[in-house]
Every structure is written in C-alpha cells, then in structure tokens.
PDB file of N, CA and C in Angstrom:
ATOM      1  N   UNK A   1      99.115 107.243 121.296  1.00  0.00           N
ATOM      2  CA  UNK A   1      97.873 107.236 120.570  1.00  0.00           C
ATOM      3  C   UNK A   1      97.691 105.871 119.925  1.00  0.00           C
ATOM      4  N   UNK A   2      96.583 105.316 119.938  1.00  0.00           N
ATOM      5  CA  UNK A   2      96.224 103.633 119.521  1.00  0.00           C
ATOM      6  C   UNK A   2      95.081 104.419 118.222  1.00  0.00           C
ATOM      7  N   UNK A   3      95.376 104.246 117.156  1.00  0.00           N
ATOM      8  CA  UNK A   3      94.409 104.432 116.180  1.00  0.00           C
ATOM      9  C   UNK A   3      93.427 102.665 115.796  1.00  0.00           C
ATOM     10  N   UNK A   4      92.145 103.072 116.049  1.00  0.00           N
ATOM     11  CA  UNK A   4      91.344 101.996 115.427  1.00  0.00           C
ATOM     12  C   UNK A   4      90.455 102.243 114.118  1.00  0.00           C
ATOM     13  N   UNK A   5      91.062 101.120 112.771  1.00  0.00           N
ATOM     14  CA  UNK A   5      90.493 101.711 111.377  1.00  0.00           C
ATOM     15  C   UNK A   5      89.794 100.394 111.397  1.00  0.00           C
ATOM     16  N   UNK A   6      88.026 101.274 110.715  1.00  0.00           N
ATOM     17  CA  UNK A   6      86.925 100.872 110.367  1.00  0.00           C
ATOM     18  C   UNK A   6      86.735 100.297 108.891  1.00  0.00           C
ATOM     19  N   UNK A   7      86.974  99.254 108.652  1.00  0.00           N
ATOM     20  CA  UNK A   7      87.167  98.820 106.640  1.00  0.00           C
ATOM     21  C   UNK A   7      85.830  98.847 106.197  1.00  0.00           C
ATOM     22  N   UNK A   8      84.632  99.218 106.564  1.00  0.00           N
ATOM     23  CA  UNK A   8      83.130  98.612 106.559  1.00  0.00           C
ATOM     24  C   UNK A   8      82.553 100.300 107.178  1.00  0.00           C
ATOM     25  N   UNK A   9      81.865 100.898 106.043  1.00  0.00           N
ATOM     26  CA  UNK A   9      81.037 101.962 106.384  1.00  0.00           C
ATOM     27  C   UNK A   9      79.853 101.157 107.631  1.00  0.00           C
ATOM     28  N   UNK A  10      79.641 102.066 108.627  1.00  0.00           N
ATOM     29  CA  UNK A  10      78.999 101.737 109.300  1.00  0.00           C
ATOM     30  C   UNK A  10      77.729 102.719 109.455  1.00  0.00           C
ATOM     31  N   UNK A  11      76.610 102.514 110.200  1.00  0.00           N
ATOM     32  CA  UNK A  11      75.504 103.492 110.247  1.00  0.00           C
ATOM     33  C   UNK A  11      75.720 104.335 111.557  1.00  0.00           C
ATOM     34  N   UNK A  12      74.972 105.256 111.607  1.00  0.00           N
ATOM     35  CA  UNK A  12      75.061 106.517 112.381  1.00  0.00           C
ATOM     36  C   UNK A  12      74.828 105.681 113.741  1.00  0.00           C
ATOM     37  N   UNK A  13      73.814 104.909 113.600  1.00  0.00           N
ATOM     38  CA  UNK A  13      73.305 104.216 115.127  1.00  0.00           C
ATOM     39  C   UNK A  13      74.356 103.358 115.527  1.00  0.00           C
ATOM     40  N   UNK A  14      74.973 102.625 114.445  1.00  0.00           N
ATOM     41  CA  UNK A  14      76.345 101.644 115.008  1.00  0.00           C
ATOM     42  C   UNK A  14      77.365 102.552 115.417  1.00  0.00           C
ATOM     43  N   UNK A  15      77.604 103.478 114.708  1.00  0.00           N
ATOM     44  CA  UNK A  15      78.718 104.764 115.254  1.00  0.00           C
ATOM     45  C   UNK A  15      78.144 105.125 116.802  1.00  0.00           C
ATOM     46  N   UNK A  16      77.049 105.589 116.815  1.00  0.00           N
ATOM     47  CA  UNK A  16      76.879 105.857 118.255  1.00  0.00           C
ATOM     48  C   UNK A  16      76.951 104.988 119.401  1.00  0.00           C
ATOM     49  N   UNK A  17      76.375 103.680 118.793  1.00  0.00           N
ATOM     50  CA  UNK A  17      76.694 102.924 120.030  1.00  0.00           C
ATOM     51  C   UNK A  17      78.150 102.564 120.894  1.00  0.00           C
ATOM     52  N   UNK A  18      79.024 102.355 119.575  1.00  0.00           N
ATOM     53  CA  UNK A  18      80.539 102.386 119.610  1.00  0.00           C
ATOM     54  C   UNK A  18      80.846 103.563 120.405  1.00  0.00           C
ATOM     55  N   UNK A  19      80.115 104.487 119.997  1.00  0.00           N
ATOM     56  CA  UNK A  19      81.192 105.950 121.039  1.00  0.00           C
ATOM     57  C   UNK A  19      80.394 106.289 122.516  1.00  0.00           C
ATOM     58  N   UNK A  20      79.552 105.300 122.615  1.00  0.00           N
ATOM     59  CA  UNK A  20      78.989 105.200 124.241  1.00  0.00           C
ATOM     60  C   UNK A  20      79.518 104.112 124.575  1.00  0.00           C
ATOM     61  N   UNK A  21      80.174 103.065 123.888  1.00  0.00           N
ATOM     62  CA  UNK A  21      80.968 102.012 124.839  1.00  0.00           C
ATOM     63  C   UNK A  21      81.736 102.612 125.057  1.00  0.00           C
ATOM     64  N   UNK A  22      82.919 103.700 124.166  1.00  0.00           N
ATOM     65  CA  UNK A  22      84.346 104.265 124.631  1.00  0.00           C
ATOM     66  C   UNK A  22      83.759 105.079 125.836  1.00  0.00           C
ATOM     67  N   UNK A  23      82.250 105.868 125.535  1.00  0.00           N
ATOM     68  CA  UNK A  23      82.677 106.394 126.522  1.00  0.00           C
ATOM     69  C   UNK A  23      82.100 106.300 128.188  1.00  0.00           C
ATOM     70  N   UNK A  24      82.029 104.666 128.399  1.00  0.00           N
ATOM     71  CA  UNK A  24      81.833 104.435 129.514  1.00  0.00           C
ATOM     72  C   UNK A  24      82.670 103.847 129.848  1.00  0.00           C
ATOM     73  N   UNK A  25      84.007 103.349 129.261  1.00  0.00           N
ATOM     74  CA  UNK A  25      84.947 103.533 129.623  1.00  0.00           C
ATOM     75  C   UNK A  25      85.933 104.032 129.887  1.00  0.00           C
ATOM     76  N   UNK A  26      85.268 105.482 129.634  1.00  0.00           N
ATOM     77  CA  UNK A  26      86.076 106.372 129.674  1.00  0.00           C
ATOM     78  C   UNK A  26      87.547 106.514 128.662  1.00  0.00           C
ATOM     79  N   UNK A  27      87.416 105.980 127.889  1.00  0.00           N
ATOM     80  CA  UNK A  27      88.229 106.511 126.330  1.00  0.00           C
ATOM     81  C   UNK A  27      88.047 107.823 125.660  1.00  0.00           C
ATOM     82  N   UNK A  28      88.980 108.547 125.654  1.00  0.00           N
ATOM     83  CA  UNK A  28      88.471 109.661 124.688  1.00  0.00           C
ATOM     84  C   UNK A  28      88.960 109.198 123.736  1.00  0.00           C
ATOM     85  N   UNK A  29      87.479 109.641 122.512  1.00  0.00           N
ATOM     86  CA  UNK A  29      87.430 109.000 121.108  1.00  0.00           C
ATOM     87  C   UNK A  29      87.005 110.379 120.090  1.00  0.00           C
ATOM     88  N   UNK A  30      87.924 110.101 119.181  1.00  0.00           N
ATOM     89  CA  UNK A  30      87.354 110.868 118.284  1.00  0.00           C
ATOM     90  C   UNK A  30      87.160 110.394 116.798  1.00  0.00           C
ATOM     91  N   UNK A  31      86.247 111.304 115.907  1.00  0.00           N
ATOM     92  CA  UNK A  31      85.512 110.505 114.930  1.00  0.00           C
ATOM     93  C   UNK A  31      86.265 111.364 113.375  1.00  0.00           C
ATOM     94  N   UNK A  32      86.836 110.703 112.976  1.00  0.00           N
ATOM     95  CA  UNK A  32      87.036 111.194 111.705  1.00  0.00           C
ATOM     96  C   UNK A  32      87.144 110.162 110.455  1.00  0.00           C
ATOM     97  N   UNK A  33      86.447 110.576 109.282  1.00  0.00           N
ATOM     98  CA  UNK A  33      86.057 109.804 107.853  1.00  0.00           C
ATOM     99  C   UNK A  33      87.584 110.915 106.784  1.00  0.00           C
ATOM    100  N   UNK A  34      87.671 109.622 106.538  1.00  0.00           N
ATOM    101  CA  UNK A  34      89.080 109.595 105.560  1.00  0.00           C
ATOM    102  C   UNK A  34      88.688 108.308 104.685  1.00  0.00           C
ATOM    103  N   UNK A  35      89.053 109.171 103.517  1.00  0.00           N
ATOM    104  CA  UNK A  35      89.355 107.978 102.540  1.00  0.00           C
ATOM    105  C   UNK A  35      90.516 107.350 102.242  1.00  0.00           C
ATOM    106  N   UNK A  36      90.120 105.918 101.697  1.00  0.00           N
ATOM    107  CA  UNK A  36      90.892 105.042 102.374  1.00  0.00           C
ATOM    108  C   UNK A  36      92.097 104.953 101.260  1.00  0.00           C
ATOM    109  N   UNK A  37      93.040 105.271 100.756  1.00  0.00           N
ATOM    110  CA  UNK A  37      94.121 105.690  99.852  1.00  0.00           C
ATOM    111  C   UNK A  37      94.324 104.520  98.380  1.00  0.00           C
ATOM    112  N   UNK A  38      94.156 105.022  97.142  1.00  0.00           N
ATOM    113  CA  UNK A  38      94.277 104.164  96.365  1.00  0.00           C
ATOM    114  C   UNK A  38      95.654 103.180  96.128  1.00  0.00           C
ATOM    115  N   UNK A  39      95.288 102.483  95.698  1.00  0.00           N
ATOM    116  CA  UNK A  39      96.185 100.910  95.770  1.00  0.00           C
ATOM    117  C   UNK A  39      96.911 101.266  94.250  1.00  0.00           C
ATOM    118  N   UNK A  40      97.872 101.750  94.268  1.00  0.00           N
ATOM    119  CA  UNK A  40      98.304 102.087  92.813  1.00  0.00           C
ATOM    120  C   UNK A  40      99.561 100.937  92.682  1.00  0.00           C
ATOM    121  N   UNK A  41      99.490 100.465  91.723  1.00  0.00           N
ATOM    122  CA  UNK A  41     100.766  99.564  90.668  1.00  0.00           C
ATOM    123  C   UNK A  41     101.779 100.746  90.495  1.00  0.00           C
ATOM    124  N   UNK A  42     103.237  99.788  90.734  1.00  0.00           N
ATOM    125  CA  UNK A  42     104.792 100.291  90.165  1.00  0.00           C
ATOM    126  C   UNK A  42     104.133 101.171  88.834  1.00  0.00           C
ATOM    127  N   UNK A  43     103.763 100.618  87.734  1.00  0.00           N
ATOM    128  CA  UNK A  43     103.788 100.580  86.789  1.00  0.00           C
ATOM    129  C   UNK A  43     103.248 101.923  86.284  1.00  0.00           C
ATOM    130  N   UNK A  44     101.732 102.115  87.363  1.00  0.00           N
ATOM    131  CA  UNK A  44     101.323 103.387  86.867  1.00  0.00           C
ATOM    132  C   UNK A  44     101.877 104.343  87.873  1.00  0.00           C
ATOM    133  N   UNK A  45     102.436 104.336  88.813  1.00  0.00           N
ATOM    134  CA  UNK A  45     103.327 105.608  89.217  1.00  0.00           C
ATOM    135  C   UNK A  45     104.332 105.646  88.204  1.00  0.00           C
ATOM    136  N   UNK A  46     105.022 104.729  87.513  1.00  0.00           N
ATOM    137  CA  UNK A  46     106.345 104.758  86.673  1.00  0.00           C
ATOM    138  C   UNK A  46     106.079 105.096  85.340  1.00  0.00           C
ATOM    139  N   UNK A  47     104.359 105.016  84.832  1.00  0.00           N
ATOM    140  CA  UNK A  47     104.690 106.203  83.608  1.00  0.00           C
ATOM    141  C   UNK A  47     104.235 107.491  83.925  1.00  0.00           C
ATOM    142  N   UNK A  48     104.199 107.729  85.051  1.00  0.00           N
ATOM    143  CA  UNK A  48     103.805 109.670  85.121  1.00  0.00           C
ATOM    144  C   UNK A  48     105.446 109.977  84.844  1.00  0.00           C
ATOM    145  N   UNK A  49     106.213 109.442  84.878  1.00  0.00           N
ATOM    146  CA  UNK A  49     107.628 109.722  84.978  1.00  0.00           C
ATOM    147  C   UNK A  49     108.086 110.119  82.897  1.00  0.00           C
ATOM    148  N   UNK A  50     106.875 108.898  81.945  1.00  0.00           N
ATOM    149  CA  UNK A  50     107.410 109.145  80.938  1.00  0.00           C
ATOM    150  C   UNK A  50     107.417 110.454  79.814  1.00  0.00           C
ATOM    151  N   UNK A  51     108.439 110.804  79.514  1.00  0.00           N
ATOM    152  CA  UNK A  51     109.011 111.916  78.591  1.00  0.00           C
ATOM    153  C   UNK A  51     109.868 112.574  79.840  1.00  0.00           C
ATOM    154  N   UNK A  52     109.985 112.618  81.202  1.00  0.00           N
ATOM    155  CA  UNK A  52     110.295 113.643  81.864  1.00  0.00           C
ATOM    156  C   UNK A  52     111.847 114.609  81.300  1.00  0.00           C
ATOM    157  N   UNK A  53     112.834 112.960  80.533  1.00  0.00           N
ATOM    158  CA  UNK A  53     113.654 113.357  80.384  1.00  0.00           C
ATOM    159  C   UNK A  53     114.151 113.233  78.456  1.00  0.00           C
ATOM    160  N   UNK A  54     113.016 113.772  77.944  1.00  0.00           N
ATOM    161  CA  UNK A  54     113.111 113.829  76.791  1.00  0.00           C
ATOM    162  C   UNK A  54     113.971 114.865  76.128  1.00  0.00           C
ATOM    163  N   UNK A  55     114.265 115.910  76.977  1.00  0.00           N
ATOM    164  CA  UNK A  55     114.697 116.751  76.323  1.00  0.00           C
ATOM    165  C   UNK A  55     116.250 116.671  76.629  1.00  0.00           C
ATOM    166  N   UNK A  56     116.521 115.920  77.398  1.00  0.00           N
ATOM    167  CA  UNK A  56     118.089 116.057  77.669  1.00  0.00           C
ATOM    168  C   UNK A  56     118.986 114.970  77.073  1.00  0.00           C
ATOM    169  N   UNK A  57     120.033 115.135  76.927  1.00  0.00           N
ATOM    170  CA  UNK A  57     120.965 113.983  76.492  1.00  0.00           C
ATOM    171  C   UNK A  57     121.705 113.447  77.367  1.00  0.00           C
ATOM    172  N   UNK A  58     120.788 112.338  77.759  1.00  0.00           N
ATOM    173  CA  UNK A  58     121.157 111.040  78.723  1.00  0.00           C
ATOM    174  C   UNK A  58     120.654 110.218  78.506  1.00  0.00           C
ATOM    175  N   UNK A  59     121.701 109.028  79.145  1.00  0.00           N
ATOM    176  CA  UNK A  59     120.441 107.214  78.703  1.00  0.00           C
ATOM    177  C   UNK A  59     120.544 107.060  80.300  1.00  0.00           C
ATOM    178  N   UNK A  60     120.377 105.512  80.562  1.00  0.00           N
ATOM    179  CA  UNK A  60     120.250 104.665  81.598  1.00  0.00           C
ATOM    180  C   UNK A  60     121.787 104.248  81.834  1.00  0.00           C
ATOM    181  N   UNK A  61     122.683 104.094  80.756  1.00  0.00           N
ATOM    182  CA  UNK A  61     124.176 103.940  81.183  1.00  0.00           C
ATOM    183  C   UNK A  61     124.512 105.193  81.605  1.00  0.00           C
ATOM    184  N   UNK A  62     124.486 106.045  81.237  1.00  0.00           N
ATOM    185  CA  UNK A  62     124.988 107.023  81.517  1.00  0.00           C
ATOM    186  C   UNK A  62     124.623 107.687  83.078  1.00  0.00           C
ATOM    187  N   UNK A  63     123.853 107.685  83.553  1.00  0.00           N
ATOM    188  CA  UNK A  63     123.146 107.647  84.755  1.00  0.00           C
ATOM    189  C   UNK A  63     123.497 106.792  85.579  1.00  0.00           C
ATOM    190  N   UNK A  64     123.780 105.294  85.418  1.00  0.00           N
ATOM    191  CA  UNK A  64     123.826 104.442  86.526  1.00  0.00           C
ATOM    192  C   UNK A  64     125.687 104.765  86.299  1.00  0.00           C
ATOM    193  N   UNK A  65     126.538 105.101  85.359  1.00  0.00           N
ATOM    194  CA  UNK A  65     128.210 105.276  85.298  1.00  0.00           C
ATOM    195  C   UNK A  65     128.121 106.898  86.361  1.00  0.00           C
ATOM    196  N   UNK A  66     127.286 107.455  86.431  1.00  0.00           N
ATOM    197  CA  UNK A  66     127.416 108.661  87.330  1.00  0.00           C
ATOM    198  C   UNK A  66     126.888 108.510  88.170  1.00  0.00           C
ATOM    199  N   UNK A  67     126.514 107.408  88.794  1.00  0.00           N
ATOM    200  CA  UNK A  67     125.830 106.963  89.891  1.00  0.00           C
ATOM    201  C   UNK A  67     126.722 106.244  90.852  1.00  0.00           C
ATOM    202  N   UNK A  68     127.534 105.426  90.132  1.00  0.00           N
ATOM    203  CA  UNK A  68     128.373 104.728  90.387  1.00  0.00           C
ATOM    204  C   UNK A  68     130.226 105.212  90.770  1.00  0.00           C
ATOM    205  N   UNK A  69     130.385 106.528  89.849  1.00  0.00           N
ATOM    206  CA  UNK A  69     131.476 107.528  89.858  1.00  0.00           C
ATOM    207  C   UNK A  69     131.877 106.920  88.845  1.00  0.00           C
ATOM    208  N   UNK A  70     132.269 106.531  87.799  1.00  0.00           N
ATOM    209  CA  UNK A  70     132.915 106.034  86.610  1.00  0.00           C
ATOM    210  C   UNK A  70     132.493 106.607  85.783  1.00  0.00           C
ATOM    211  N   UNK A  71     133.915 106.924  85.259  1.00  0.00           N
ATOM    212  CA  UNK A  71     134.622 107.983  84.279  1.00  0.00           C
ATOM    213  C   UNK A  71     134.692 107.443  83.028  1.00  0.00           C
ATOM    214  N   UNK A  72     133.993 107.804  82.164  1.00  0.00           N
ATOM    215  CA  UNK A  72     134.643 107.434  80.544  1.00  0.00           C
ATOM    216  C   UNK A  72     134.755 108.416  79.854  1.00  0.00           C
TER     217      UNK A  72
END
C-alpha cells in the first residue's frame, strides 16, 4: 500500500479531477479525511503526569536505585 497525504484542503472539483487521473490509470484510490494529529511539546505531555505520584513514598533516587538494582 503507497499512502498519498494531502497538507492543503482541496475542493470537491480538484478531488474529482485527481480521482479520474487515478482512475485512468487504473489505480484503485480511496478517499478518506483525517485530521491531521496535534504537534504536542515534551513538556505538555509531561505535566498530565503531575501529582500522579503524590500519594506514595518515593523520589527520583529512589526509582532510578530500583531501576538500576541497588540496594541501600
């Protein structure tokens, strides 16, 4: 399967013309509208994360020493 993505809404008449070139060449084409996925920053995926671990008693040493296998 060869997917071809459109960055530029196009009009119904430019869509059609496009799917009478595929299909005189005999391409089967099919038409589907998807939106195009937001561009998100580290930063804001990384505070949906904050409080997650508020309630427990752990830090960042403690996590990367059990990450690592080291015993204190």
């Amino acid at each position: 399967m060869t997917r071809i993505t459109l960055n530029n809404n196009i009009n119904g008449m430019q869509l059609s013309i496009l799917m009478e070139l595929f299909n005189s060449w005999n391409i089967n084409a099919k038409i589907t509208d998807e939106k195009a996925p937001e561009n998100k920053s580290f930063s804001q995926l990384f505070s949906k994360t904050r409080g997650m671990w508020q309630d427990y008693d752990i830090d960042g040493t403690k996590l990367r020493n059990a990450a690592w296998g080291i015993n204190e």
